[in-house]
Protein backbone atom coordinates (compact mmCIF):
# COMPACT_ATOMS: atom_id res chain seq x y z
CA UNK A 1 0.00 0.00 0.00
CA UNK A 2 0.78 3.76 -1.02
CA UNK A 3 0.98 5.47 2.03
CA UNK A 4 0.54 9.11 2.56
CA UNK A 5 3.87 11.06 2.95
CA UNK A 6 3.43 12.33 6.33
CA UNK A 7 2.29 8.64 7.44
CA UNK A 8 5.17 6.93 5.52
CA UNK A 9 7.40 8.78 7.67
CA UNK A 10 5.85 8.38 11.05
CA UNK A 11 5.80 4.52 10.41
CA UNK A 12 9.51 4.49 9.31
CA UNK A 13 10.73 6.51 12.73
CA UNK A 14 8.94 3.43 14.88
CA UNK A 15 10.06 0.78 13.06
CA UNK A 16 13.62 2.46 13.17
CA UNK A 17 13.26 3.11 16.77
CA UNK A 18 12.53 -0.15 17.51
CA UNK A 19 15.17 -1.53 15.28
CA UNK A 20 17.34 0.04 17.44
CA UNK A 21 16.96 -1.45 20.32
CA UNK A 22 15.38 -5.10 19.57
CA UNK A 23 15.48 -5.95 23.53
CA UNK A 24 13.86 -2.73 24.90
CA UNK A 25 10.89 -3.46 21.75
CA UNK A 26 10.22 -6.90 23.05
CA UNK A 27 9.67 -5.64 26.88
CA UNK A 28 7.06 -2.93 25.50
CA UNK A 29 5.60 -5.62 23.27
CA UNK A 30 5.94 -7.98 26.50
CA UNK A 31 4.13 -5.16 28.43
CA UNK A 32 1.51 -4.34 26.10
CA UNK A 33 -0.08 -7.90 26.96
CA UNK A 34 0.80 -7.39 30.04
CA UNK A 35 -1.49 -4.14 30.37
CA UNK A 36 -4.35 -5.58 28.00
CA UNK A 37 -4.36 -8.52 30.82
CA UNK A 38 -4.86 -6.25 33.69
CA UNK A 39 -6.71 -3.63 31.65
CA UNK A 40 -9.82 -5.46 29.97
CA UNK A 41 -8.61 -5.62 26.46
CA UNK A 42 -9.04 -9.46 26.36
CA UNK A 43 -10.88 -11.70 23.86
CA UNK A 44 -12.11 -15.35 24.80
CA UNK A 45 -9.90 -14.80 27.93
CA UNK A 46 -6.59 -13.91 26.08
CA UNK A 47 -5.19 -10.84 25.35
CA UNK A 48 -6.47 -9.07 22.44
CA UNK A 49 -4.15 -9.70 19.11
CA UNK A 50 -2.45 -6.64 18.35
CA UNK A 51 0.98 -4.53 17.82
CA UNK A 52 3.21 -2.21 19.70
CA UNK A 53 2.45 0.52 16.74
CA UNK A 54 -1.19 1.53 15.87
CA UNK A 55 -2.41 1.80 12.51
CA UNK A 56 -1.69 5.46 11.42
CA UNK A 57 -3.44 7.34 9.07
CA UNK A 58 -3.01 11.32 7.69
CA UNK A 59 -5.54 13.71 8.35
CA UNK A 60 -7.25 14.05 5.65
CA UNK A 61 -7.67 9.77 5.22
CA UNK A 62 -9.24 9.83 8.89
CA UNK A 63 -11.76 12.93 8.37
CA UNK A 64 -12.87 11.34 4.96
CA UNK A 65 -12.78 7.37 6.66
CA UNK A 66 -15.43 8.73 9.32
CA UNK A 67 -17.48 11.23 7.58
CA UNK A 68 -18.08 8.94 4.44
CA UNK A 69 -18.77 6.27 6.86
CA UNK A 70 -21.20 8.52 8.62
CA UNK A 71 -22.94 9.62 5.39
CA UNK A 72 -22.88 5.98 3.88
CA UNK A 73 -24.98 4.66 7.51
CA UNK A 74 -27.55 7.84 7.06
CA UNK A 75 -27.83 6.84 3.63
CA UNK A 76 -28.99 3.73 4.47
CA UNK A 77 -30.63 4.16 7.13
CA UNK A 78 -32.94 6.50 5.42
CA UNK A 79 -33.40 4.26 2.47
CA UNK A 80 -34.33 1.27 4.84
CA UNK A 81 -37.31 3.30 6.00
CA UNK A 82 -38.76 4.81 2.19
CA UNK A 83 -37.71 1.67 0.14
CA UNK A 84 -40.94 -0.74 -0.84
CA UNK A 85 -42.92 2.30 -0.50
CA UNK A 86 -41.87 2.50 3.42
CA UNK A 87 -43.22 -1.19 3.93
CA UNK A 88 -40.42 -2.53 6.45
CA UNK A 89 -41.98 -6.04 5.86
CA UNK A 90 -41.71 -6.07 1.89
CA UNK A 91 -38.37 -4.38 2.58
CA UNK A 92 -37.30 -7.58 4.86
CA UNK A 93 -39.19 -9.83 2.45
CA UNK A 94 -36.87 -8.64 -0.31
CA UNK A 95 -33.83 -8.84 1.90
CA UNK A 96 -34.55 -12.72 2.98
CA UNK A 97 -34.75 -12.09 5.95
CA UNK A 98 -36.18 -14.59 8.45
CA UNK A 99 -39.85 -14.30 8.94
CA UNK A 100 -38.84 -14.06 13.21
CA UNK A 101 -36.33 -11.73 12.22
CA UNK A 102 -38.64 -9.79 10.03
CA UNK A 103 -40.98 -9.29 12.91
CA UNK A 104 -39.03 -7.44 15.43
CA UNK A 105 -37.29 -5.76 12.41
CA UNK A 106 -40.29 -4.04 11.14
CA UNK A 107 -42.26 -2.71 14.02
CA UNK A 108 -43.33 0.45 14.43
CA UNK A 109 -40.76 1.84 16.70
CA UNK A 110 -40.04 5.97 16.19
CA UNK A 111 -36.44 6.63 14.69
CA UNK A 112 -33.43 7.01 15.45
CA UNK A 113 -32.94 3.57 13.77
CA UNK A 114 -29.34 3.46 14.22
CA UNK A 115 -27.78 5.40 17.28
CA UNK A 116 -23.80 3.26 16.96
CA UNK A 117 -22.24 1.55 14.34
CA UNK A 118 -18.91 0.08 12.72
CA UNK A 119 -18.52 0.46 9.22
CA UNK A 120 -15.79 -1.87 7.78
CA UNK A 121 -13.37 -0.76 4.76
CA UNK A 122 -10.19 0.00 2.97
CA UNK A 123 -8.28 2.81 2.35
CA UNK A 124 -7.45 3.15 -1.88
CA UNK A 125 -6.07 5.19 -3.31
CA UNK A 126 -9.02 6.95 -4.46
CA UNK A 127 -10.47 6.78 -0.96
CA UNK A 128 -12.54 4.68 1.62
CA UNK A 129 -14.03 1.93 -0.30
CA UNK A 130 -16.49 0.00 2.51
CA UNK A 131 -17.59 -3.59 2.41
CA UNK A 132 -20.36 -4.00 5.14
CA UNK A 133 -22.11 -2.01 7.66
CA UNK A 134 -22.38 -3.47 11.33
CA UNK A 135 -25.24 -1.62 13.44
CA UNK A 136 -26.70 -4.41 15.06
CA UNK A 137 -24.88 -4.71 18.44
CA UNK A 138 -21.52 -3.06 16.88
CA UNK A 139 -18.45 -3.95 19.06
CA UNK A 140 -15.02 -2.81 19.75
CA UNK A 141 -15.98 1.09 21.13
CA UNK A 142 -14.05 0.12 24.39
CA UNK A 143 -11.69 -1.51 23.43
CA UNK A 144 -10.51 0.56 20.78
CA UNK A 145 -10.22 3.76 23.63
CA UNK A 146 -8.50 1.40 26.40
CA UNK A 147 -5.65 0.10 23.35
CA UNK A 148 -5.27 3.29 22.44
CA UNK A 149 -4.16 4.27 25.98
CA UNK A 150 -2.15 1.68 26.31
CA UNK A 151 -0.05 2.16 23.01
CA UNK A 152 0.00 5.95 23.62
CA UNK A 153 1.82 4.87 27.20
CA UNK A 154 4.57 3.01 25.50
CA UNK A 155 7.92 4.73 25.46
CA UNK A 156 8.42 4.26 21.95
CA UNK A 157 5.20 5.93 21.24
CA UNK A 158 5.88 8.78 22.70
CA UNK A 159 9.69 9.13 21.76
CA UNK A 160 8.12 9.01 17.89
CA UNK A 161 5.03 10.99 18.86
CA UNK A 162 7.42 13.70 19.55
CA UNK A 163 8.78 14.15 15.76
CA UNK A 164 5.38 12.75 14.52
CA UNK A 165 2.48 14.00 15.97
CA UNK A 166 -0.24 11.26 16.26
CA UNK A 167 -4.02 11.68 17.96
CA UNK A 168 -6.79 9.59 18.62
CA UNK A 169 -10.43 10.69 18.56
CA UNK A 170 -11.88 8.49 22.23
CA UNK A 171 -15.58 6.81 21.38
CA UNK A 172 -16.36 6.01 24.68
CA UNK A 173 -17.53 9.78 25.98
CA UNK A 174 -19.76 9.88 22.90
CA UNK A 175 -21.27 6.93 23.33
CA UNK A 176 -22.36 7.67 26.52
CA UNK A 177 -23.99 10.77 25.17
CA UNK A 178 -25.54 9.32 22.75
CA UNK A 179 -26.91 6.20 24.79
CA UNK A 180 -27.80 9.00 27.53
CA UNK A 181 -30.05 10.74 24.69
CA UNK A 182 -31.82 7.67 24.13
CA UNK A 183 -34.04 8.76 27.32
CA UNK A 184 -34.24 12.50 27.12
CA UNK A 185 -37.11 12.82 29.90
CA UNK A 186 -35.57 11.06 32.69
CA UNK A 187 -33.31 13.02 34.94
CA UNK A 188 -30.50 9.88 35.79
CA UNK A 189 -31.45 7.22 33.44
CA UNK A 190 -30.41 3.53 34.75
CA UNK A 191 -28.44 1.96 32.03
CA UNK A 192 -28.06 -1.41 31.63
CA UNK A 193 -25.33 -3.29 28.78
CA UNK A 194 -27.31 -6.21 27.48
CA UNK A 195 -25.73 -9.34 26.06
CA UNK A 196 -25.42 -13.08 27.21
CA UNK A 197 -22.80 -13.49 30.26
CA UNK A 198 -20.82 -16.00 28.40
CA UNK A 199 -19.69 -13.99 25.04
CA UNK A 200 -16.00 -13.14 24.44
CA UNK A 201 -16.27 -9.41 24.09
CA UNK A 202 -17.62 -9.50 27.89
CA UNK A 203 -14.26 -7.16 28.68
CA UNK A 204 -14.96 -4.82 26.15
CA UNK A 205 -18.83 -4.27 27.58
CA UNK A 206 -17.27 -3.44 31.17
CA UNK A 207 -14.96 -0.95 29.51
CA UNK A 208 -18.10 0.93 28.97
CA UNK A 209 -19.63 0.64 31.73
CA UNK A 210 -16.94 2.13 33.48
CA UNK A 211 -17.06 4.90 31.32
CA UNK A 212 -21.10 5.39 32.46
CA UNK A 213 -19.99 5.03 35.83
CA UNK A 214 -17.03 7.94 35.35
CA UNK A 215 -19.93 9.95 34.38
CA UNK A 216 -22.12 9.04 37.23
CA UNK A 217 -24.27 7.25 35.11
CA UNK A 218 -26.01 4.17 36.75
CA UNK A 219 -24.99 1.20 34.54
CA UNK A 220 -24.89 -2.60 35.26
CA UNK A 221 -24.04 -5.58 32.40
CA UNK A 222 -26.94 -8.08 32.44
CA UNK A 223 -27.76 -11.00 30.64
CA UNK A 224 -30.73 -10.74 28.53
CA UNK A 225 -32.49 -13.70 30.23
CA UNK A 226 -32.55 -11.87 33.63
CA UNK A 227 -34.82 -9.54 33.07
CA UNK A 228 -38.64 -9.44 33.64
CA UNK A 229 -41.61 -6.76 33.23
CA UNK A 230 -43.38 -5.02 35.87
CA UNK A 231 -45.93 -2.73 35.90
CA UNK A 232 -45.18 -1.76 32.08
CA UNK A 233 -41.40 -1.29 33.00
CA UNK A 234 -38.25 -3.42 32.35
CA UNK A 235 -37.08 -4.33 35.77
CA UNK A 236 -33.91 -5.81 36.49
CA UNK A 237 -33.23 -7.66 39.74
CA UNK A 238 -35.56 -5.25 41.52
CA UNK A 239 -34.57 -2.19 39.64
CA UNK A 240 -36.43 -0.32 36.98
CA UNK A 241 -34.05 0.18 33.53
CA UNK A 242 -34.89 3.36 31.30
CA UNK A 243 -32.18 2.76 28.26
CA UNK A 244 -30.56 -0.94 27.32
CA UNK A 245 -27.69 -0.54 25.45
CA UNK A 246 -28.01 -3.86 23.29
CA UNK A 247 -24.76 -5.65 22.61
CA UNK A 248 -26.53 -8.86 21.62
CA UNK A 249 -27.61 -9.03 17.94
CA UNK A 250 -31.35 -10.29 17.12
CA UNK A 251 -30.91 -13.76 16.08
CA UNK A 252 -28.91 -14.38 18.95
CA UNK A 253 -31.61 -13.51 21.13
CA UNK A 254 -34.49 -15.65 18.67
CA UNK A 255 -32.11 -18.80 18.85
CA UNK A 256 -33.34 -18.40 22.73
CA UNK A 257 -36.64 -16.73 22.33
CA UNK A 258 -37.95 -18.76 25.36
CA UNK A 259 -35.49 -17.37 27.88
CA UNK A 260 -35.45 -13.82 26.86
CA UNK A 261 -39.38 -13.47 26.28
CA UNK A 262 -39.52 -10.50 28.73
CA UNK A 263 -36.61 -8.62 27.60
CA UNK A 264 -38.13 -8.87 23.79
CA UNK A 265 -41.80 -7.93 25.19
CA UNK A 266 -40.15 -4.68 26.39
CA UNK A 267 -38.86 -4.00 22.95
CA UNK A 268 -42.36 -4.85 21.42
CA UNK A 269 -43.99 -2.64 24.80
CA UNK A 270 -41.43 0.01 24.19
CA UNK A 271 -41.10 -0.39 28.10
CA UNK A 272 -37.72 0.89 27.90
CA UNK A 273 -35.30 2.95 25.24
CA UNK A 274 -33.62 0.33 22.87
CA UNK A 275 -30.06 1.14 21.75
CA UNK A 276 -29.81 -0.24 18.79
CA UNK A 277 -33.62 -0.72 17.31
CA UNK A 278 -33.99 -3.78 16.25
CA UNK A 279 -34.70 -1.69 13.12
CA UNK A 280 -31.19 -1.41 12.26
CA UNK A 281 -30.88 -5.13 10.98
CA UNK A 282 -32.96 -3.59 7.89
CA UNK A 283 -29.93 -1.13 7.07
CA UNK A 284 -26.95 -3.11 8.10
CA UNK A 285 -28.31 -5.98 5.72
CA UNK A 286 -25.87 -6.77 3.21
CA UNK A 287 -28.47 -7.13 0.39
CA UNK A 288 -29.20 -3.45 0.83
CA UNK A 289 -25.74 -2.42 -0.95
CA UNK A 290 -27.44 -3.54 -3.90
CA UNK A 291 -30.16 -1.29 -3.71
CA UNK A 292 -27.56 1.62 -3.49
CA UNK A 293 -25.47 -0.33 -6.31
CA UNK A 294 -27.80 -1.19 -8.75
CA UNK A 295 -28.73 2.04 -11.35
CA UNK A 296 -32.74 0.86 -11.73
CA UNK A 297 -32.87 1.13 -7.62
CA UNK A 298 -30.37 3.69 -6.64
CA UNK A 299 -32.28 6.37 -9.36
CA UNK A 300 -35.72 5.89 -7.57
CA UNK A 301 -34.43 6.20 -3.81
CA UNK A 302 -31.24 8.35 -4.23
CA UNK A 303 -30.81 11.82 -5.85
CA UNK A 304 -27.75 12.30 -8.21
CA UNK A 305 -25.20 13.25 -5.90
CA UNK A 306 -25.80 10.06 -3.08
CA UNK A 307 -25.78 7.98 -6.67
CA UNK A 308 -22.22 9.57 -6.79
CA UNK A 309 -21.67 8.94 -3.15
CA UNK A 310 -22.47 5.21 -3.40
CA UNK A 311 -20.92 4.55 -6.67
CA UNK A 312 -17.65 5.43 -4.79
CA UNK A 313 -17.70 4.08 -1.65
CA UNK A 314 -19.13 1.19 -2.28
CA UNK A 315 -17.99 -2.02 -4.17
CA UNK A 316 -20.93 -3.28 -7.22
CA UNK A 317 -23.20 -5.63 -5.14
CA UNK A 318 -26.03 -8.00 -5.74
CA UNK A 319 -28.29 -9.94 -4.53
CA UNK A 320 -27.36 -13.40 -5.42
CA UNK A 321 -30.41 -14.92 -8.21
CA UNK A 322 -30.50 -15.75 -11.74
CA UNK A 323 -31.98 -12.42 -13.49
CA UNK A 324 -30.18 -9.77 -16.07
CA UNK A 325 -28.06 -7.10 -14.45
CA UNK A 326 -26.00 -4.41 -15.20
CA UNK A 327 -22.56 -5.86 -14.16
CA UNK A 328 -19.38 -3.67 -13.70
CA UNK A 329 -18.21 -2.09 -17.08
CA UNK A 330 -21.61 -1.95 -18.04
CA UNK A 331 -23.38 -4.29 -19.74
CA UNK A 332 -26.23 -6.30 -19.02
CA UNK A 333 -25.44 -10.26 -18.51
CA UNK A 334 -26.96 -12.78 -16.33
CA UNK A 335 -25.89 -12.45 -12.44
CA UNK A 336 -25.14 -16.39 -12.08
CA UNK A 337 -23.46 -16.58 -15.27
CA UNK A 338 -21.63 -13.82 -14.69
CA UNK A 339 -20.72 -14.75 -11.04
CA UNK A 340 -19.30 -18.18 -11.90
CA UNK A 341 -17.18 -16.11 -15.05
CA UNK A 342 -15.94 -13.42 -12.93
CA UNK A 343 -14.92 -15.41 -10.11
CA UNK A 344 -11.61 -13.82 -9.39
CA UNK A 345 -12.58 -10.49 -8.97
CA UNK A 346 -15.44 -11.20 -6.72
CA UNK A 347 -16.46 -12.18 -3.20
CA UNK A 348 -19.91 -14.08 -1.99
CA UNK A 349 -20.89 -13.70 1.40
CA UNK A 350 -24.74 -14.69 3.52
CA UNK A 351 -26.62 -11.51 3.43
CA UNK A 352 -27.20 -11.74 7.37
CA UNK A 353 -23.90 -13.31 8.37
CA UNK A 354 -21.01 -11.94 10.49
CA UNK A 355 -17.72 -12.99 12.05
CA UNK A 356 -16.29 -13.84 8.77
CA UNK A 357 -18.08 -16.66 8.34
CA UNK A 358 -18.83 -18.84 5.30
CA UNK A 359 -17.27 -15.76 2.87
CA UNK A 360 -15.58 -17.02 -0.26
CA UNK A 361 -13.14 -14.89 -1.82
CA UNK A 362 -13.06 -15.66 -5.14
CA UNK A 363 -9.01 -16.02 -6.66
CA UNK A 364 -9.08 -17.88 -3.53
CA UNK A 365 -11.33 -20.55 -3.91
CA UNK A 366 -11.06 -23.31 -6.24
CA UNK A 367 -13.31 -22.96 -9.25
CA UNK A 368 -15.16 -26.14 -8.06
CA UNK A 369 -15.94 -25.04 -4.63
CA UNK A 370 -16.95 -21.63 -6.23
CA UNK A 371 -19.39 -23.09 -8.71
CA UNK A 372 -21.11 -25.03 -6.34
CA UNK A 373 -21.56 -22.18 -3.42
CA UNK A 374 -22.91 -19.98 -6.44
CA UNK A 375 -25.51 -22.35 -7.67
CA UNK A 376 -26.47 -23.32 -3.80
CA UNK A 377 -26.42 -19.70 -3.15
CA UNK A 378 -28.41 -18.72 -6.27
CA UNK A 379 -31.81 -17.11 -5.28
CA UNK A 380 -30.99 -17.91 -1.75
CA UNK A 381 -30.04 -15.01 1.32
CA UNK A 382 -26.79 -14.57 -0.64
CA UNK A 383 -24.96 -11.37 -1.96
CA UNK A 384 -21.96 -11.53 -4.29
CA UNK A 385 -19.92 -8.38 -4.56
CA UNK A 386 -16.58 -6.63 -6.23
CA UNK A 387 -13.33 -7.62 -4.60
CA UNK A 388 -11.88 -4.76 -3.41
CA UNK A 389 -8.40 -4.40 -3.54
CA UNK A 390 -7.16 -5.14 0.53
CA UNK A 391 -4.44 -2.91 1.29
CA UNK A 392 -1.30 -4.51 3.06
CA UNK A 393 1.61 -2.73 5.48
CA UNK A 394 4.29 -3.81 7.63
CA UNK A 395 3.54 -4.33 11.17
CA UNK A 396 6.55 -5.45 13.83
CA UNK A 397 6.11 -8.94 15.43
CA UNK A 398 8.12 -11.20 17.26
CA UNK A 399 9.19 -14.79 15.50
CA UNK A 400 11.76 -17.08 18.00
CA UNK A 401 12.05 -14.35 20.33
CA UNK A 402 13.22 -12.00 17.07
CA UNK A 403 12.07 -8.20 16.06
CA UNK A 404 10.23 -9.25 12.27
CA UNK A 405 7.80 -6.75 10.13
CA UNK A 406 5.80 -9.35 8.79
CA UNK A 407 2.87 -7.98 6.05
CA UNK A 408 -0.55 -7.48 7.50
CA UNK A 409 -3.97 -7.16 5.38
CA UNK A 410 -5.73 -4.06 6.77
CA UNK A 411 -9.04 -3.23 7.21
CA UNK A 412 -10.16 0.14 8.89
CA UNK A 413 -13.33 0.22 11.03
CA UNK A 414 -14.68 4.20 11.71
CA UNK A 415 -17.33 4.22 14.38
CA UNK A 416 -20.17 5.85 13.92
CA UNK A 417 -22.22 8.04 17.08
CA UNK A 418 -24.92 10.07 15.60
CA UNK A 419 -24.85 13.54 16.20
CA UNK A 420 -21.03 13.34 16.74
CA UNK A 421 -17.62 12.70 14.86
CA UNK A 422 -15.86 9.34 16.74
CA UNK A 423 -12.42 7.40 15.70
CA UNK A 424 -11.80 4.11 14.35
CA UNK A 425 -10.34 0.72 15.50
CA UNK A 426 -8.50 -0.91 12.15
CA UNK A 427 -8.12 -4.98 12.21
CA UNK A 428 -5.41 -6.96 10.68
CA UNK A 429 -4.72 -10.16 9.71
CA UNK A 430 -2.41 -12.67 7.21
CA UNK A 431 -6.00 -13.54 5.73
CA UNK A 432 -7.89 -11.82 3.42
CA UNK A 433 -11.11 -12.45 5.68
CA UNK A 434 -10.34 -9.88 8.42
CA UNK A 435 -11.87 -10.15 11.32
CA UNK A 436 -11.08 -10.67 14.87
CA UNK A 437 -13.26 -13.59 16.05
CA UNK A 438 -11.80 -15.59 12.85
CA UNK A 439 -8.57 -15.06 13.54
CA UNK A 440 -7.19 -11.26 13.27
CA UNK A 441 -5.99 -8.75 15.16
CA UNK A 442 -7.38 -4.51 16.23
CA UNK A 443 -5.36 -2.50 16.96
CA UNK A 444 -6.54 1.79 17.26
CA UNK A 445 -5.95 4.02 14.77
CA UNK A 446 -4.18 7.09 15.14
CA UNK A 447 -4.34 10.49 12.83
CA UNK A 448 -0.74 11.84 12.18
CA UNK A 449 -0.03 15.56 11.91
């Protein structure tokens, strides 16, 4: 990867300085862990995968990384509510989404849809190209803020920090705002961070909470089969709760309808504020990016310049069936035909996945294997999208106790907090599926200059 001038130089001064001094860069590295261990940044019970030098990025990448990011999720979010005529059940029809699913998806709750979310993407060279929108139960806000702290401690950090100038925008205090503004007429709003006890990002959940608590903000983490209803309200051992903050996405929850029935009555009672809406599953869907793709769509629910917009941010996505399409370079061929032709520069991925799992990236997969997920997949819950190119950089690790800069694939992850302007956590990883729970790394991202 090209990087910018002012970044290429910041990334050569720490790997130099650590060159320098091999021993001294395997204590910090030793006592990064260390500090993840006694700081919460732990995944599955480990420390979280990362480096002893953030991802860096100029200015100008990191303003354009989160405001596209933050135009591309009110984009959709808007389209999710006026597409189908504003009929959130053809809308989920269309999607394929599950009929449960499409039930809590499309009630009548009153917006906003989307409060936080992740958008994942690459830096080209022409700019943030982004892959997939995650709003429902969107990870990583803590732990981003508590790496960042830790890096920023490290004495090779700030020796470089001192030539090269590098910031990072904290999530954390705008997410409590924004969770706070969920429940505008209650004076001190009880809080409470929703998601099964046994999940692996449980560290990253009571990173937050400590952040509500630094704010005076009554917060607790409960499991979602705690809770029961009282007298209209969502009560939780005793306690009334005005706003959940939801960590646990929706099919989680239907897989175990029958122990969380009163938590999901309060969503259907509106007995308390819901951070996310179970809404957002309609705009996070990965079938929607073909409604902003696709010119016969995109004309009748976006005006010329979000057509622009989406053209180039986004990678040419469809729905996975057997129908004419306007394909990239644009002409009109059949979608299966073409997807089985243009294997290598393509990707095919569930619509409602996440984690990674079950994507096939096409000039990886043998023709075989690709032929038969794309005829299984055909007119199934499938999408099958443009490869975009997955910038690489050197990132120092340690091989037989030796200072390496092995190649990393790198994926950069702005958050998004309406009404405000957060950071971004960037993942890496030898694969070209990049993702933590399959495998990769996070690690924060820092603006230079």
């Amino acid at each position: 990867m090209t990087l910018a001038p002012e970044v290429a130089a910041a990334v050569a001064a720490y790997h130099e300085a650590l060159e320098r001094d091999p021993a001294a860069a395997q204590a910090q590295h030793e006592r990064l862990r260390e500090q993840f261990v006694r700081r919460g940044v732990t995944f599955d019970g480990t420390p979280m995968a990362s480096f002893v030098r953030p991802h860096l990025v100029g200015r100008a990448q990191g303003l354009a990384l989160v405001r596209d990011g933050q135009r591309l999720i009110e984009i959709a979010t808007r389209v999710a509510r006026t597409a189908k005529g504003g009929d959130a059940y053809a809308l989920a029809d269309w999607l394929g989404l599950p009929r449960a699913h499409a039930r809590y998806a499309a009630m009548a709750t009153p917006p906003p849809d989307v409060v936080l979310s992740r958008v994942d993407g690459f830096l080209t060279p022409d700019g943030p190209r982004f892959i997939e929108i995650n709003s429902d139960a969107p990870a990583g806000f803590g732990y981003g803020d508590r790496m960042a702290e830790v890096i920023a401690a490290l004495p090779v950090f700030q020796a470089v920090s001192r030539r090269h100038p590098m910031s990072y925008v904290p999530s954390s205090p705008l997410l409590v705002d924004a969770v706070l503004r969920a429940a505008p007429r209650v004076p001190s709003p009880r809080v409470a961070i929703v998601d099964f006890a046994e999940v692996k990002t449980l560290p990253d959940q009571e990173i937050l909470r400590e952040a509500f608590a630094a704010r005076g903000v009554a917060c607790v983490l409960a499991d979602p089969c705690e809770f029961e209803l009282a007298s209209g309200r969502l009560v939780l051992h005793g306690e009334a709760i005005d706003v959940v903050y939801r960590r646990t996405v929706l099919s989680e929850l239907l897989d175990r309808e029958a122990d969380v029935g009163p938590f999901l009555r309060a969503y259907e009672t509106q007995a308390a504020a819901f951070v996310n809406s179970f809404r957002c599953q309609l705009s996070e869907d990965k079938a929607l990016f073909a409604l902003l793709t696709d010119d016969e769509s995109a004309e009748k629910l976006l005006d010329a310049d979000e057509r622009a917009f989406c053209a180039r941010v986004l990678p040419w996505t469809r729905k996975l069936e057997a129908r004419p399409t306007r394909v990239p370079g644009g002409a009109r061929r059949d979608l299966v035909e073409y997807a089985l032709e243009a294997r290598p520069r393509l990707v095919l991925k569930p619509a409602h996945g996440y984690g990674g799992r079950a994507v096939f990236v096409g000039d990886e997969t043998p023709a075989d294997e690709w032929a038969r997920a794309i005829h299984e997949g055909a007119g199934s819950t499938w999408v099958v999208q443009e490869r975009v190119a997955i910038p690489e950089e050197p990132f120092p690790v340690w091989r037989d106790g030796a200072l390496a800069f092995d190649s990393f694939k790198v994926n950069v992850n702005p958050f998004y907090v309406e009404g405000a302007e957060p950071g971004a956590v960037t993942r890496a990883s030898r694969s070209s599926v990049i993702n933590v729970s399959a495998g990769g790394g996070s690690v924060p991202t820092f603006v230079v200059g």
